[in-house]
PDBML (XML) file of the C-alpha atoms, coordinates in Angstrom:
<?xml version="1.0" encoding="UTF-8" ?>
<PDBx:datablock datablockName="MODEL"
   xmlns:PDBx="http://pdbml.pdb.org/schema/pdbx-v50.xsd"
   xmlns:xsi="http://www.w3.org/2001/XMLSchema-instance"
   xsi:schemaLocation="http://pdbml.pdb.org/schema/pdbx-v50.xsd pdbx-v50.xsd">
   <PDBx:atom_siteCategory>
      <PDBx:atom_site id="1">
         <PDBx:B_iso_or_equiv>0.00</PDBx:B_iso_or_equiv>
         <PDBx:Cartn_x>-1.499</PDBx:Cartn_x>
         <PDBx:Cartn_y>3.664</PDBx:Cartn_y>
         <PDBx:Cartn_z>17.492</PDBx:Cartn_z>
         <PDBx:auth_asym_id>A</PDBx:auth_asym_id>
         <PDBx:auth_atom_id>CA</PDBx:auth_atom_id>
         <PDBx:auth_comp_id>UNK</PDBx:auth_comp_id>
         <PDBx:auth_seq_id>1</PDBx:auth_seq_id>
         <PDBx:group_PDB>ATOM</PDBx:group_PDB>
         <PDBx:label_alt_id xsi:nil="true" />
         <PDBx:label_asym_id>A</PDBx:label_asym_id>
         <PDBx:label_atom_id>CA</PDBx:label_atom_id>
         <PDBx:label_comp_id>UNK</PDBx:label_comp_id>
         <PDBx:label_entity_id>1</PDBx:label_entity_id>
         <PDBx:label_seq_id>1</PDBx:label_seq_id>
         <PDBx:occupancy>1.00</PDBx:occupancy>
         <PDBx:pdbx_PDB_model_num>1</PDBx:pdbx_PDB_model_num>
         <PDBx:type_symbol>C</PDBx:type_symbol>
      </PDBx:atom_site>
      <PDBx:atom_site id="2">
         <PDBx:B_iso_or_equiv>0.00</PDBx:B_iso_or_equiv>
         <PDBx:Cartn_x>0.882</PDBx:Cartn_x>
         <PDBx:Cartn_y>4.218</PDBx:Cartn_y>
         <PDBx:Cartn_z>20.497</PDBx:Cartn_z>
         <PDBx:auth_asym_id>A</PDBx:auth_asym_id>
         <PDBx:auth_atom_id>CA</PDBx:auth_atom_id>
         <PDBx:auth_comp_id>UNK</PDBx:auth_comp_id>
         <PDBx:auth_seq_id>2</PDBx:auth_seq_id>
         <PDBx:group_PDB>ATOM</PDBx:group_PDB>
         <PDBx:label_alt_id xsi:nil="true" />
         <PDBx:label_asym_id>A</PDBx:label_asym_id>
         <PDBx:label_atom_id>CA</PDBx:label_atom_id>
         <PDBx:label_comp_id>UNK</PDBx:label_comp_id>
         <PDBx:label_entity_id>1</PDBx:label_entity_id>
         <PDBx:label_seq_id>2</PDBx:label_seq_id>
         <PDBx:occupancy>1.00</PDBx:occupancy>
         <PDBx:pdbx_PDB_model_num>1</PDBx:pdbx_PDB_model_num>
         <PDBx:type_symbol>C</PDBx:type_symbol>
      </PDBx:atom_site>
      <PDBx:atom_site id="3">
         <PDBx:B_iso_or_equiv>0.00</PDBx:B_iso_or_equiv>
         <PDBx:Cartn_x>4.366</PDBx:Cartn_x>
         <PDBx:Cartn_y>4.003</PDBx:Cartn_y>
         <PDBx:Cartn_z>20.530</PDBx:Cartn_z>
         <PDBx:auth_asym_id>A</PDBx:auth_asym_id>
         <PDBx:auth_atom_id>CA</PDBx:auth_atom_id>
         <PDBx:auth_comp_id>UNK</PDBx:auth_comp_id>
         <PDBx:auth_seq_id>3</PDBx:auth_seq_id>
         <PDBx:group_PDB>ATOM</PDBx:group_PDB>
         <PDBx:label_alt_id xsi:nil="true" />
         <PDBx:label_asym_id>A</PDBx:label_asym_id>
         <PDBx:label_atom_id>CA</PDBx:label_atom_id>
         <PDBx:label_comp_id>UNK</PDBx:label_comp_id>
         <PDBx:label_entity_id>1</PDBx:label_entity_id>
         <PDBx:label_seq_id>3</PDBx:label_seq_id>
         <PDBx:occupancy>1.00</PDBx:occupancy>
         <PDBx:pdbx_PDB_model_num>1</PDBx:pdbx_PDB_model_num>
         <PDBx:type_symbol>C</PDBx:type_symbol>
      </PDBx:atom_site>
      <PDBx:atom_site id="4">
         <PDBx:B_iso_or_equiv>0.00</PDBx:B_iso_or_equiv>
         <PDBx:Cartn_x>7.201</PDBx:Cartn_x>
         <PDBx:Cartn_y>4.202</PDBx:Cartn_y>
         <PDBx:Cartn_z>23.418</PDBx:Cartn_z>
         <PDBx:auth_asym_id>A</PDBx:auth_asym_id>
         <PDBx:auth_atom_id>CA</PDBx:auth_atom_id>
         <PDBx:auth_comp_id>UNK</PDBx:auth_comp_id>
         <PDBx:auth_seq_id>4</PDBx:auth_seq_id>
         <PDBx:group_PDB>ATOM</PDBx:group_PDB>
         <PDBx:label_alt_id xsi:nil="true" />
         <PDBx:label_asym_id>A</PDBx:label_asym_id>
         <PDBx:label_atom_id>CA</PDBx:label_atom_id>
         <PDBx:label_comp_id>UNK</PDBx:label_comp_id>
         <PDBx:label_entity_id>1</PDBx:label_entity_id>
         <PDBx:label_seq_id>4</PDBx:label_seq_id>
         <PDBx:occupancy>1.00</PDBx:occupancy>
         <PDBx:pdbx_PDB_model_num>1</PDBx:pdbx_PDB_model_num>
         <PDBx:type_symbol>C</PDBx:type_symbol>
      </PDBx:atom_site>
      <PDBx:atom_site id="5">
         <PDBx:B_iso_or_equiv>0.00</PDBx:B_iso_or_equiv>
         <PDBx:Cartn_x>9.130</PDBx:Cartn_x>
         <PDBx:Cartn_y>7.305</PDBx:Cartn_y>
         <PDBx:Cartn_z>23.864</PDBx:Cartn_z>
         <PDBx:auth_asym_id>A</PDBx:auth_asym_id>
         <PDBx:auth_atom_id>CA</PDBx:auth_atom_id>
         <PDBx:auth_comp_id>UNK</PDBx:auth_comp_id>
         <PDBx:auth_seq_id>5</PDBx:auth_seq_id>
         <PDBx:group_PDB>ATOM</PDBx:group_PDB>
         <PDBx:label_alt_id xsi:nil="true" />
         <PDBx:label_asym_id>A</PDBx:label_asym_id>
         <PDBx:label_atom_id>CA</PDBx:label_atom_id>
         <PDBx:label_comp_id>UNK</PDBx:label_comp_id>
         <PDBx:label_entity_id>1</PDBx:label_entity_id>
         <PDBx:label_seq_id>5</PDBx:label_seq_id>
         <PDBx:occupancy>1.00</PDBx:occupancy>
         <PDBx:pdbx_PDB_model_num>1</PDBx:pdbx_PDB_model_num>
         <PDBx:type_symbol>C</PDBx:type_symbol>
      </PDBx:atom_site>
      <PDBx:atom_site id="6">
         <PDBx:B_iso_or_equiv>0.00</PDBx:B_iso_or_equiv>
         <PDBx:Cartn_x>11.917</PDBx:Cartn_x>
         <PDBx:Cartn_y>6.549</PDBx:Cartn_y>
         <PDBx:Cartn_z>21.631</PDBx:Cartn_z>
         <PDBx:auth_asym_id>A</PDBx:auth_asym_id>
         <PDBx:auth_atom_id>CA</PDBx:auth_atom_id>
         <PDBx:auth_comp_id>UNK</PDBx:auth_comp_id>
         <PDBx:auth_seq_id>6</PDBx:auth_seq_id>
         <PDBx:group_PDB>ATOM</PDBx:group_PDB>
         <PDBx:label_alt_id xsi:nil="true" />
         <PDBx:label_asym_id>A</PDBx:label_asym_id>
         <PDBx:label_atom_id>CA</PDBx:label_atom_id>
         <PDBx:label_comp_id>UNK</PDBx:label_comp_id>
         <PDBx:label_entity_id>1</PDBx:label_entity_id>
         <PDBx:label_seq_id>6</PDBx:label_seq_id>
         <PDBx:occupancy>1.00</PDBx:occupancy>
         <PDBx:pdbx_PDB_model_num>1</PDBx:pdbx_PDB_model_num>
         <PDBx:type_symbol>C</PDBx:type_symbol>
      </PDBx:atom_site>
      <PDBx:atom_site id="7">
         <PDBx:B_iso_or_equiv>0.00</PDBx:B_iso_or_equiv>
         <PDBx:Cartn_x>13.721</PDBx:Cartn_x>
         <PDBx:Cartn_y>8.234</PDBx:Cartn_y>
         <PDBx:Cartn_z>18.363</PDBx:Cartn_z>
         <PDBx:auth_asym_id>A</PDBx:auth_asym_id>
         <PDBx:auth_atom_id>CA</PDBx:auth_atom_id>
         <PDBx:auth_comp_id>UNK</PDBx:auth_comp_id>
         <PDBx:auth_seq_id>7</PDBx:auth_seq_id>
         <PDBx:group_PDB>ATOM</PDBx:group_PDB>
         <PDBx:label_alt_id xsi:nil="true" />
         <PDBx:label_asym_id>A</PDBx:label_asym_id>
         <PDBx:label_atom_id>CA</PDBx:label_atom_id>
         <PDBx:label_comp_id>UNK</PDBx:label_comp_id>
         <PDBx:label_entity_id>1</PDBx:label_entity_id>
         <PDBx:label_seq_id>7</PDBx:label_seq_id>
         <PDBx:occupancy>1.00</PDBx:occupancy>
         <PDBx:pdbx_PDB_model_num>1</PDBx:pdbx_PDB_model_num>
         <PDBx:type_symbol>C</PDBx:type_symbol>
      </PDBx:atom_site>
      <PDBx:atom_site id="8">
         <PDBx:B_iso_or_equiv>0.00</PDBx:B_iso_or_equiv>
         <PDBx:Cartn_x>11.061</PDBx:Cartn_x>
         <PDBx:Cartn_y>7.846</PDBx:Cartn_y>
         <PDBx:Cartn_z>16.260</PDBx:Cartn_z>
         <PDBx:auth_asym_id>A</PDBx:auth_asym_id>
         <PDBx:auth_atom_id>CA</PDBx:auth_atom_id>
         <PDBx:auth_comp_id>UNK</PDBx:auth_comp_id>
         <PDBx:auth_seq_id>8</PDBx:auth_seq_id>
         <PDBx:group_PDB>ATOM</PDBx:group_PDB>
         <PDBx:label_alt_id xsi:nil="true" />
         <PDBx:label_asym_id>A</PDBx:label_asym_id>
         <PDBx:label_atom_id>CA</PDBx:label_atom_id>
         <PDBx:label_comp_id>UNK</PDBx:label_comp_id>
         <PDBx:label_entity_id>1</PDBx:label_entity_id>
         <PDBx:label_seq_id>8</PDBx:label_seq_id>
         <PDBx:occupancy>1.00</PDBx:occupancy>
         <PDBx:pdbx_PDB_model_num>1</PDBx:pdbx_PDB_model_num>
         <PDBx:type_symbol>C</PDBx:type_symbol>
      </PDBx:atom_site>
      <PDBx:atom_site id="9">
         <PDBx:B_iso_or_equiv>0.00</PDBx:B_iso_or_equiv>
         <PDBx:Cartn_x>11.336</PDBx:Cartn_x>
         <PDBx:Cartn_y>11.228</PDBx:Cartn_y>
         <PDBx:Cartn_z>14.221</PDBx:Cartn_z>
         <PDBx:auth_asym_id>A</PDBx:auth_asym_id>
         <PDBx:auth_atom_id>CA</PDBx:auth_atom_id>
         <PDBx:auth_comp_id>UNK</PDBx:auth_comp_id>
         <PDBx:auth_seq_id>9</PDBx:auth_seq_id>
         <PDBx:group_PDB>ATOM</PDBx:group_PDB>
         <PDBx:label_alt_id xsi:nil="true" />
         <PDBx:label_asym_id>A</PDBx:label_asym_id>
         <PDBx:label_atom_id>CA</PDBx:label_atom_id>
         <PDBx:label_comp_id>UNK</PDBx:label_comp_id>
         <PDBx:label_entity_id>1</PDBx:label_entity_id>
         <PDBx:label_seq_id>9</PDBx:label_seq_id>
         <PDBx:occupancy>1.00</PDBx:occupancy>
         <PDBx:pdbx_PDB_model_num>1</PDBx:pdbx_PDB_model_num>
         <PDBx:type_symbol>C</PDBx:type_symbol>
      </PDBx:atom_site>
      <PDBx:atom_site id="10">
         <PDBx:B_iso_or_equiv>0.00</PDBx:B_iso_or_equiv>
         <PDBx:Cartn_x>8.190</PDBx:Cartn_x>
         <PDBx:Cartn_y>9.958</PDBx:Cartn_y>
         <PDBx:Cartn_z>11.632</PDBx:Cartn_z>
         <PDBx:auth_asym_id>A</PDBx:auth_asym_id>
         <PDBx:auth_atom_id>CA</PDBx:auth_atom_id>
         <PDBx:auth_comp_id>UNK</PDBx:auth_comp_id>
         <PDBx:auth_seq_id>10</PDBx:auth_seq_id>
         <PDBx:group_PDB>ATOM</PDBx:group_PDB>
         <PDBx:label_alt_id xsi:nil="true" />
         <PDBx:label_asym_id>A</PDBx:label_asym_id>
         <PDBx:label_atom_id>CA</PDBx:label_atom_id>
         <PDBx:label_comp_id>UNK</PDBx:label_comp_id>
         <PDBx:label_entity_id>1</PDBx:label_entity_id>
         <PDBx:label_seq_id>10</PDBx:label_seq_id>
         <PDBx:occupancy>1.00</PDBx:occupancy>
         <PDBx:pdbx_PDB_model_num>1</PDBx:pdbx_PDB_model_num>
         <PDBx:type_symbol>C</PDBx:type_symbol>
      </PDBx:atom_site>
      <PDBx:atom_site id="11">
         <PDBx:B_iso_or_equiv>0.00</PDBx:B_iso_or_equiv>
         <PDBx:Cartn_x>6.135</PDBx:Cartn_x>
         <PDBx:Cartn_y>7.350</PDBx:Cartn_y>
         <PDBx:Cartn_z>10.729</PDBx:Cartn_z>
         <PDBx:auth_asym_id>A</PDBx:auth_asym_id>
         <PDBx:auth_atom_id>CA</PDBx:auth_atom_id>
         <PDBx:auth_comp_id>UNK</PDBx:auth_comp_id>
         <PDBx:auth_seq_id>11</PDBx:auth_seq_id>
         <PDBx:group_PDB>ATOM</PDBx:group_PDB>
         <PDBx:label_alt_id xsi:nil="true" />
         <PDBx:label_asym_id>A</PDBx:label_asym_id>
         <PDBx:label_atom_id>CA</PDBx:label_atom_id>
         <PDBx:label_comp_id>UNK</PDBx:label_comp_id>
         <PDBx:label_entity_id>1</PDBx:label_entity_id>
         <PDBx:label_seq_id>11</PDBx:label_seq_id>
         <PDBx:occupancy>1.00</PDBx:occupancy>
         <PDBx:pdbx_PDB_model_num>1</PDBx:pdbx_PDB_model_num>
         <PDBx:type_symbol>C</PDBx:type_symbol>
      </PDBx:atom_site>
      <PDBx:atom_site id="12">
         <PDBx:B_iso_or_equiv>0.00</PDBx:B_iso_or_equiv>
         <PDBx:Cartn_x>5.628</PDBx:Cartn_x>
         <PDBx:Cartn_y>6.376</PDBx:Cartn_y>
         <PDBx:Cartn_z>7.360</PDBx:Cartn_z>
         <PDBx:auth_asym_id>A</PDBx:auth_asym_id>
         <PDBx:auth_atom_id>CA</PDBx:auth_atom_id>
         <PDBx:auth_comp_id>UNK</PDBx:auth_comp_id>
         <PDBx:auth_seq_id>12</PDBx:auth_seq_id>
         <PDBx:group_PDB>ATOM</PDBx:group_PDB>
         <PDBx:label_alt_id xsi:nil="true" />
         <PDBx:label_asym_id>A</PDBx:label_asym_id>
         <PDBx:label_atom_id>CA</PDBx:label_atom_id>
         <PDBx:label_comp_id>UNK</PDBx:label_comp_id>
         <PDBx:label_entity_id>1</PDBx:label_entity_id>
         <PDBx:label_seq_id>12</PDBx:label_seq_id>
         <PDBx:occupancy>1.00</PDBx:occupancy>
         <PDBx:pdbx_PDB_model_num>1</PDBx:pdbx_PDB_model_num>
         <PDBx:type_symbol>C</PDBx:type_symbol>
      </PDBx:atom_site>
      <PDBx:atom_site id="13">
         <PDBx:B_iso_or_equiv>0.00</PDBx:B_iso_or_equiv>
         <PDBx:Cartn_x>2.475</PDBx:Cartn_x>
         <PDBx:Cartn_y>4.681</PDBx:Cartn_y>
         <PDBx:Cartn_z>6.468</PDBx:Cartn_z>
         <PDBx:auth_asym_id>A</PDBx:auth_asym_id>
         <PDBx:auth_atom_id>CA</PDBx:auth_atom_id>
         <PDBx:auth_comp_id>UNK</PDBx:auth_comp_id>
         <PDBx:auth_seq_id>13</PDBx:auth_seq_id>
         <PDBx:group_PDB>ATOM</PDBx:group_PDB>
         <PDBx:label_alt_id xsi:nil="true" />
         <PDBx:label_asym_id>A</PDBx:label_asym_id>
         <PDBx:label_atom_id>CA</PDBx:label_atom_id>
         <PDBx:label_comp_id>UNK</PDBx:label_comp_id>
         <PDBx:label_entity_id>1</PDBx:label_entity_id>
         <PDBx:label_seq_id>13</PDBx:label_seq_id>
         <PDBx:occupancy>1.00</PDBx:occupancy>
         <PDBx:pdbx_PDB_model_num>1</PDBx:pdbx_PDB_model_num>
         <PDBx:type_symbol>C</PDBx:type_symbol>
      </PDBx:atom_site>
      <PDBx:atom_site id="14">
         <PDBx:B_iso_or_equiv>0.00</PDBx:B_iso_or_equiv>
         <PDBx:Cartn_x>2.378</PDBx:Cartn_x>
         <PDBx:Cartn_y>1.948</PDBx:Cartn_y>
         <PDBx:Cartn_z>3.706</PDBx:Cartn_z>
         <PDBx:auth_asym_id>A</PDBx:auth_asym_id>
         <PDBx:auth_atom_id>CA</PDBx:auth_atom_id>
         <PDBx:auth_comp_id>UNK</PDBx:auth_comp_id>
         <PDBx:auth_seq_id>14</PDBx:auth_seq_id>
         <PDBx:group_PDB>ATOM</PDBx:group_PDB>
         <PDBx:label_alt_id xsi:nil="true" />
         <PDBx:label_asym_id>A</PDBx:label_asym_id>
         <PDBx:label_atom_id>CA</PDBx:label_atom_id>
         <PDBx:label_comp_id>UNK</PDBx:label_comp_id>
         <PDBx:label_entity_id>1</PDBx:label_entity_id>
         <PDBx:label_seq_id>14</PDBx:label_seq_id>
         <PDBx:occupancy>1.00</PDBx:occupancy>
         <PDBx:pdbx_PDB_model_num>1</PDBx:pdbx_PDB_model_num>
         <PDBx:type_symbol>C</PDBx:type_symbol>
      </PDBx:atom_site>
      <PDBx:atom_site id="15">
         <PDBx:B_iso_or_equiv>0.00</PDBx:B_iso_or_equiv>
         <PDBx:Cartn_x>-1.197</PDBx:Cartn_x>
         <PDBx:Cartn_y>1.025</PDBx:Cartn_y>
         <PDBx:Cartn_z>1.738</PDBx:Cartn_z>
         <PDBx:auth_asym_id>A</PDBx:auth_asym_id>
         <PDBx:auth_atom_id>CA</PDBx:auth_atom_id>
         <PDBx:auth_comp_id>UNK</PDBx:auth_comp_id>
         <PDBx:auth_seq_id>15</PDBx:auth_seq_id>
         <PDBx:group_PDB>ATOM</PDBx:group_PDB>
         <PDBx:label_alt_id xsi:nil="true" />
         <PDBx:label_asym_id>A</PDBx:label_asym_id>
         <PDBx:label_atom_id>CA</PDBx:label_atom_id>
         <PDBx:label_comp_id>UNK</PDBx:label_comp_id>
         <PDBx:label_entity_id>1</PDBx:label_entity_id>
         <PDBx:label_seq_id>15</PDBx:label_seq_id>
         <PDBx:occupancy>1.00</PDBx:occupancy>
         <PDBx:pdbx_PDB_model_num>1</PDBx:pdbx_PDB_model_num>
         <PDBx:type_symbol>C</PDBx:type_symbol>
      </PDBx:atom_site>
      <PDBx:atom_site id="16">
         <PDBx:B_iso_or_equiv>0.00</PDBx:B_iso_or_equiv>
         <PDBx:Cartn_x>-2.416</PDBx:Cartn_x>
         <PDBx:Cartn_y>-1.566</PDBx:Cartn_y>
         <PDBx:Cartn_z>-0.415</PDBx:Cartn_z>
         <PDBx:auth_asym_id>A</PDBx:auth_asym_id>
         <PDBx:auth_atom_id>CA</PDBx:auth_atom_id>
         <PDBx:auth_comp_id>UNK</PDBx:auth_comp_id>
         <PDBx:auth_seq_id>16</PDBx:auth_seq_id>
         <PDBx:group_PDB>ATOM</PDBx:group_PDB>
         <PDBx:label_alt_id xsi:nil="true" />
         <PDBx:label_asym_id>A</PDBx:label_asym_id>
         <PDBx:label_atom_id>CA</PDBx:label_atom_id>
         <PDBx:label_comp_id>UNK</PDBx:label_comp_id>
         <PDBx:label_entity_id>1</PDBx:label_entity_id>
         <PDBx:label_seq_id>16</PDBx:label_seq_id>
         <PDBx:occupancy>1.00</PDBx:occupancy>
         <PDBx:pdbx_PDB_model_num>1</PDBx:pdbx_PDB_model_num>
         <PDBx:type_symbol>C</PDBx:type_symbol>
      </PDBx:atom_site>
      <PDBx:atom_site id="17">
         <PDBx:B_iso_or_equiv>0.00</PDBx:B_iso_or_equiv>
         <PDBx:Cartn_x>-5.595</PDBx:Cartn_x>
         <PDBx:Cartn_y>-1.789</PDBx:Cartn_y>
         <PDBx:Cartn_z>-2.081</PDBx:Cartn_z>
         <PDBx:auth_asym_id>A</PDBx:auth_asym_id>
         <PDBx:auth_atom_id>CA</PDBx:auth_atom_id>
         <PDBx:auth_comp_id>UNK</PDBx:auth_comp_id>
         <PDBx:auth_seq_id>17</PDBx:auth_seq_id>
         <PDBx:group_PDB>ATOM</PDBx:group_PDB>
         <PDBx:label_alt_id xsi:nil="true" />
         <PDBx:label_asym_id>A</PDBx:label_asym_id>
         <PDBx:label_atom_id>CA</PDBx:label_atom_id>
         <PDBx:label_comp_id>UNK</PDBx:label_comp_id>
         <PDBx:label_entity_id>1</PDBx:label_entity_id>
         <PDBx:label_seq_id>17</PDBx:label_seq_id>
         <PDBx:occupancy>1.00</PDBx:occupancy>
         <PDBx:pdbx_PDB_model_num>1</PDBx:pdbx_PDB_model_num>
         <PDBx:type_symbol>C</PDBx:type_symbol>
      </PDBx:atom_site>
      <PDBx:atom_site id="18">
         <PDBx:B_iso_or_equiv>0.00</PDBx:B_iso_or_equiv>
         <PDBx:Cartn_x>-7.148</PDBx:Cartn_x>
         <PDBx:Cartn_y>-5.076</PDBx:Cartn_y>
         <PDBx:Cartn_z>-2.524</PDBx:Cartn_z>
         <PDBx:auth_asym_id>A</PDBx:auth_asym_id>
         <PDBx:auth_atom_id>CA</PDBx:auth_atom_id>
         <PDBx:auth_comp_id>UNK</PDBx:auth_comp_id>
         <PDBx:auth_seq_id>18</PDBx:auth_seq_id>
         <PDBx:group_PDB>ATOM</PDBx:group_PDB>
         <PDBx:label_alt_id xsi:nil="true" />
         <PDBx:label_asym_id>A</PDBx:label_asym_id>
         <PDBx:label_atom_id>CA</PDBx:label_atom_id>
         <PDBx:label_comp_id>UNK</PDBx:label_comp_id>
         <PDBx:label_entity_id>1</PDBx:label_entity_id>
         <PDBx:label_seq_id>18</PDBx:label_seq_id>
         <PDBx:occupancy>1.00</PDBx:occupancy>
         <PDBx:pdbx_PDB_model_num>1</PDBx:pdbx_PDB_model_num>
         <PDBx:type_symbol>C</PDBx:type_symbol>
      </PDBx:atom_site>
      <PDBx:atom_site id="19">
         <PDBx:B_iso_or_equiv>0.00</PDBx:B_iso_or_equiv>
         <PDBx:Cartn_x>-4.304</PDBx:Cartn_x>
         <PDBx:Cartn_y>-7.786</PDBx:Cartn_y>
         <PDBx:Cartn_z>-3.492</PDBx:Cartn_z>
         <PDBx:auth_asym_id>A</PDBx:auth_asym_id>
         <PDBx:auth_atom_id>CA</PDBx:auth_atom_id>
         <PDBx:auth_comp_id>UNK</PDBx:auth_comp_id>
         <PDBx:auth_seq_id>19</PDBx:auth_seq_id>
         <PDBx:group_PDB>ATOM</PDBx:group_PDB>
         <PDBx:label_alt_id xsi:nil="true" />
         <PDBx:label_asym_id>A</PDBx:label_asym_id>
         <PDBx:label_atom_id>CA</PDBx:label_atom_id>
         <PDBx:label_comp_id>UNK</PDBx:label_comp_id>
         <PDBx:label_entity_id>1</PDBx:label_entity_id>
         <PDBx:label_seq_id>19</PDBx:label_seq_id>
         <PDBx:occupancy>1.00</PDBx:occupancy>
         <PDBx:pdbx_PDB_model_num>1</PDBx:pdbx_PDB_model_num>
         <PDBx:type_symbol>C</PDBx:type_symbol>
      </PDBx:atom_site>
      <PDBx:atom_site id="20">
         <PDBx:B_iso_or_equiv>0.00</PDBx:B_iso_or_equiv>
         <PDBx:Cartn_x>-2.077</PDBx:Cartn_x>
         <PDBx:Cartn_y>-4.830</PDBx:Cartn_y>
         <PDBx:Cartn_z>-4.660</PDBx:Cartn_z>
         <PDBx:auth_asym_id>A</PDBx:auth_asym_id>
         <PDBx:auth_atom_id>CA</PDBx:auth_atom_id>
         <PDBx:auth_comp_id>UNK</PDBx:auth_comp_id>
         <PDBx:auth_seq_id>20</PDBx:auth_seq_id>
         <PDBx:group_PDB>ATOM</PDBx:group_PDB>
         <PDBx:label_alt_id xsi:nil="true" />
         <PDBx:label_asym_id>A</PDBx:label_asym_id>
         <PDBx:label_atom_id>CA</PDBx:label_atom_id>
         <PDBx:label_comp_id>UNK</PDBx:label_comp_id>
         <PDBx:label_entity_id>1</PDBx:label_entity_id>
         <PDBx:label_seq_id>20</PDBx:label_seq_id>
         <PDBx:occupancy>1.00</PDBx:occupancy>
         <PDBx:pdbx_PDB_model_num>1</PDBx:pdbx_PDB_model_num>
         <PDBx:type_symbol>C</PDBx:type_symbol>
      </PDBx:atom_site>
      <PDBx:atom_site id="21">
         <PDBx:B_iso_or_equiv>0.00</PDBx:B_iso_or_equiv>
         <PDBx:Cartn_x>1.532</PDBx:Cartn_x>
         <PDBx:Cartn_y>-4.369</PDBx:Cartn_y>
         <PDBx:Cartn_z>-3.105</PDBx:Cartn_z>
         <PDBx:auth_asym_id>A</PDBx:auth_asym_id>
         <PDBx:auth_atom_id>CA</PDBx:auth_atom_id>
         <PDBx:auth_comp_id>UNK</PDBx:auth_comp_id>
         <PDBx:auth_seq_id>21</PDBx:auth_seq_id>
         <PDBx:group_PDB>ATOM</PDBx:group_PDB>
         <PDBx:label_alt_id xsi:nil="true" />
         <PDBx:label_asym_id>A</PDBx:label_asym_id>
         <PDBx:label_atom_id>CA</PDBx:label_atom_id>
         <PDBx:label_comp_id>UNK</PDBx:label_comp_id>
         <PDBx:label_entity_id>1</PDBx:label_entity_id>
         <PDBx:label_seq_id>21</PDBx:label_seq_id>
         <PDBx:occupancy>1.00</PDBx:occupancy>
         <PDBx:pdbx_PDB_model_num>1</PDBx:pdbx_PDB_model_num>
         <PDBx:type_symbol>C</PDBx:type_symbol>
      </PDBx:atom_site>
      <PDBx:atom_site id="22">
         <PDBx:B_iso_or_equiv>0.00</PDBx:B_iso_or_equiv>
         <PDBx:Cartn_x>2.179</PDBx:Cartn_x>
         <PDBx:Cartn_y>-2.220</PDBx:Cartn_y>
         <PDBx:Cartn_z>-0.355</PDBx:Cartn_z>
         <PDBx:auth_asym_id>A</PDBx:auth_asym_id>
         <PDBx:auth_atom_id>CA</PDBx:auth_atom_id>
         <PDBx:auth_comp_id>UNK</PDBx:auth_comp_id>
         <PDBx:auth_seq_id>22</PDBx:auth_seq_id>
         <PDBx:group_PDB>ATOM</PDBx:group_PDB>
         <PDBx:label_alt_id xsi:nil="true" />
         <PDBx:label_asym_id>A</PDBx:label_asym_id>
         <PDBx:label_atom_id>CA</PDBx:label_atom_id>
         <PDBx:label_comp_id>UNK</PDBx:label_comp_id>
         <PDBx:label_entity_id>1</PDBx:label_entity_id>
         <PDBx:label_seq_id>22</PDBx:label_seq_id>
         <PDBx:occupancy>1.00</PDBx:occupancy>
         <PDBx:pdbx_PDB_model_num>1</PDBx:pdbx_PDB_model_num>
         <PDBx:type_symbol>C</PDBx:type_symbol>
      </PDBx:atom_site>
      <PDBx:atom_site id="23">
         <PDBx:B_iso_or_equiv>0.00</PDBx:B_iso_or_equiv>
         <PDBx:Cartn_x>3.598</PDBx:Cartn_x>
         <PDBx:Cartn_y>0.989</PDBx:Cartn_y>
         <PDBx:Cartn_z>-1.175</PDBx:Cartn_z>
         <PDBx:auth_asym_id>A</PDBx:auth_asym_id>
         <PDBx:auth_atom_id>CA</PDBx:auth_atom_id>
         <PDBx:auth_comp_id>UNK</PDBx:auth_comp_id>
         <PDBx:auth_seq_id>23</PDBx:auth_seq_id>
         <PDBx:group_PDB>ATOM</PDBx:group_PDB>
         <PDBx:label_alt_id xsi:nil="true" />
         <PDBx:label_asym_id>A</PDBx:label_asym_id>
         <PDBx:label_atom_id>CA</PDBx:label_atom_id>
         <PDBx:label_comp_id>UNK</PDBx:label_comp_id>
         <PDBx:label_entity_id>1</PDBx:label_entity_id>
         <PDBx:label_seq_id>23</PDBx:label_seq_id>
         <PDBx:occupancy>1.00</PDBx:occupancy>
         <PDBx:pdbx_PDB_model_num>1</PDBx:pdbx_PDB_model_num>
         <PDBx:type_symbol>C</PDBx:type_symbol>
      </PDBx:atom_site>
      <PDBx:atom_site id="24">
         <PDBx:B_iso_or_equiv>0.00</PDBx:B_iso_or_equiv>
         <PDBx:Cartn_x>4.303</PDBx:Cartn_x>
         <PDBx:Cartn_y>3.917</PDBx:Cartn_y>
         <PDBx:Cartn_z>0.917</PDBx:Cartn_z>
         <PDBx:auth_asym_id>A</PDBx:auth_asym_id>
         <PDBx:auth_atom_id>CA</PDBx:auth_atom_id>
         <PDBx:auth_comp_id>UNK</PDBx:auth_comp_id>
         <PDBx:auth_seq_id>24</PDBx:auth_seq_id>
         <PDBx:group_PDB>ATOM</PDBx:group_PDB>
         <PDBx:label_alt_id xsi:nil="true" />
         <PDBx:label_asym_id>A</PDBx:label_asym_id>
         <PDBx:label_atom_id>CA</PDBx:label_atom_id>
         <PDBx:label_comp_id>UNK</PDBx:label_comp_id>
         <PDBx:label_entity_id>1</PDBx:label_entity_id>
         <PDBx:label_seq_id>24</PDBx:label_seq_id>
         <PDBx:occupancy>1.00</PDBx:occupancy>
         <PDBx:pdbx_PDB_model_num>1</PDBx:pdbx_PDB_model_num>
         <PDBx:type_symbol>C</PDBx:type_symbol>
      </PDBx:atom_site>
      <PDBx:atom_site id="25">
         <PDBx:B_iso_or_equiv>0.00</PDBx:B_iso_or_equiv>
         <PDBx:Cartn_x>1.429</PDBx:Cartn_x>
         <PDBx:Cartn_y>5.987</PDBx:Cartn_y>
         <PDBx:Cartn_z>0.772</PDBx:Cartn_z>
         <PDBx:auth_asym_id>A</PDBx:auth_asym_id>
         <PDBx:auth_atom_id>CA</PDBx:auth_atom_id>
         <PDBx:auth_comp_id>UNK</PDBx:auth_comp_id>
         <PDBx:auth_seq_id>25</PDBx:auth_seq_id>
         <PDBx:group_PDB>ATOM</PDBx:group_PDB>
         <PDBx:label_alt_id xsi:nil="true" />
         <PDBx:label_asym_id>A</PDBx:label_asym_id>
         <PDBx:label_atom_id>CA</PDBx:label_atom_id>
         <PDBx:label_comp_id>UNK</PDBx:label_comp_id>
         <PDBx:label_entity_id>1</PDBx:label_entity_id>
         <PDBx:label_seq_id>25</PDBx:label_seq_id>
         <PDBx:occupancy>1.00</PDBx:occupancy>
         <PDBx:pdbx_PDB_model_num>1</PDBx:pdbx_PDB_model_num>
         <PDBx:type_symbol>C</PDBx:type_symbol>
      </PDBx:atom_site>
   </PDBx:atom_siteCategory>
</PDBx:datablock>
């Protein structure tokens, strides 16, 4: 993905597998 310059110091990326519930992964 791209993103604007901006303060963003991280990303965190969430997952789910199947009908699960997103979690931070």
């Amino acid at each position: 993905w791209e993103y604007a310059p901006s303060k963003a110091t991280q990303f965190r990326v969430y997952r789910a597998m199947g009908d699960e519930r997103l979690r931070m992964y």
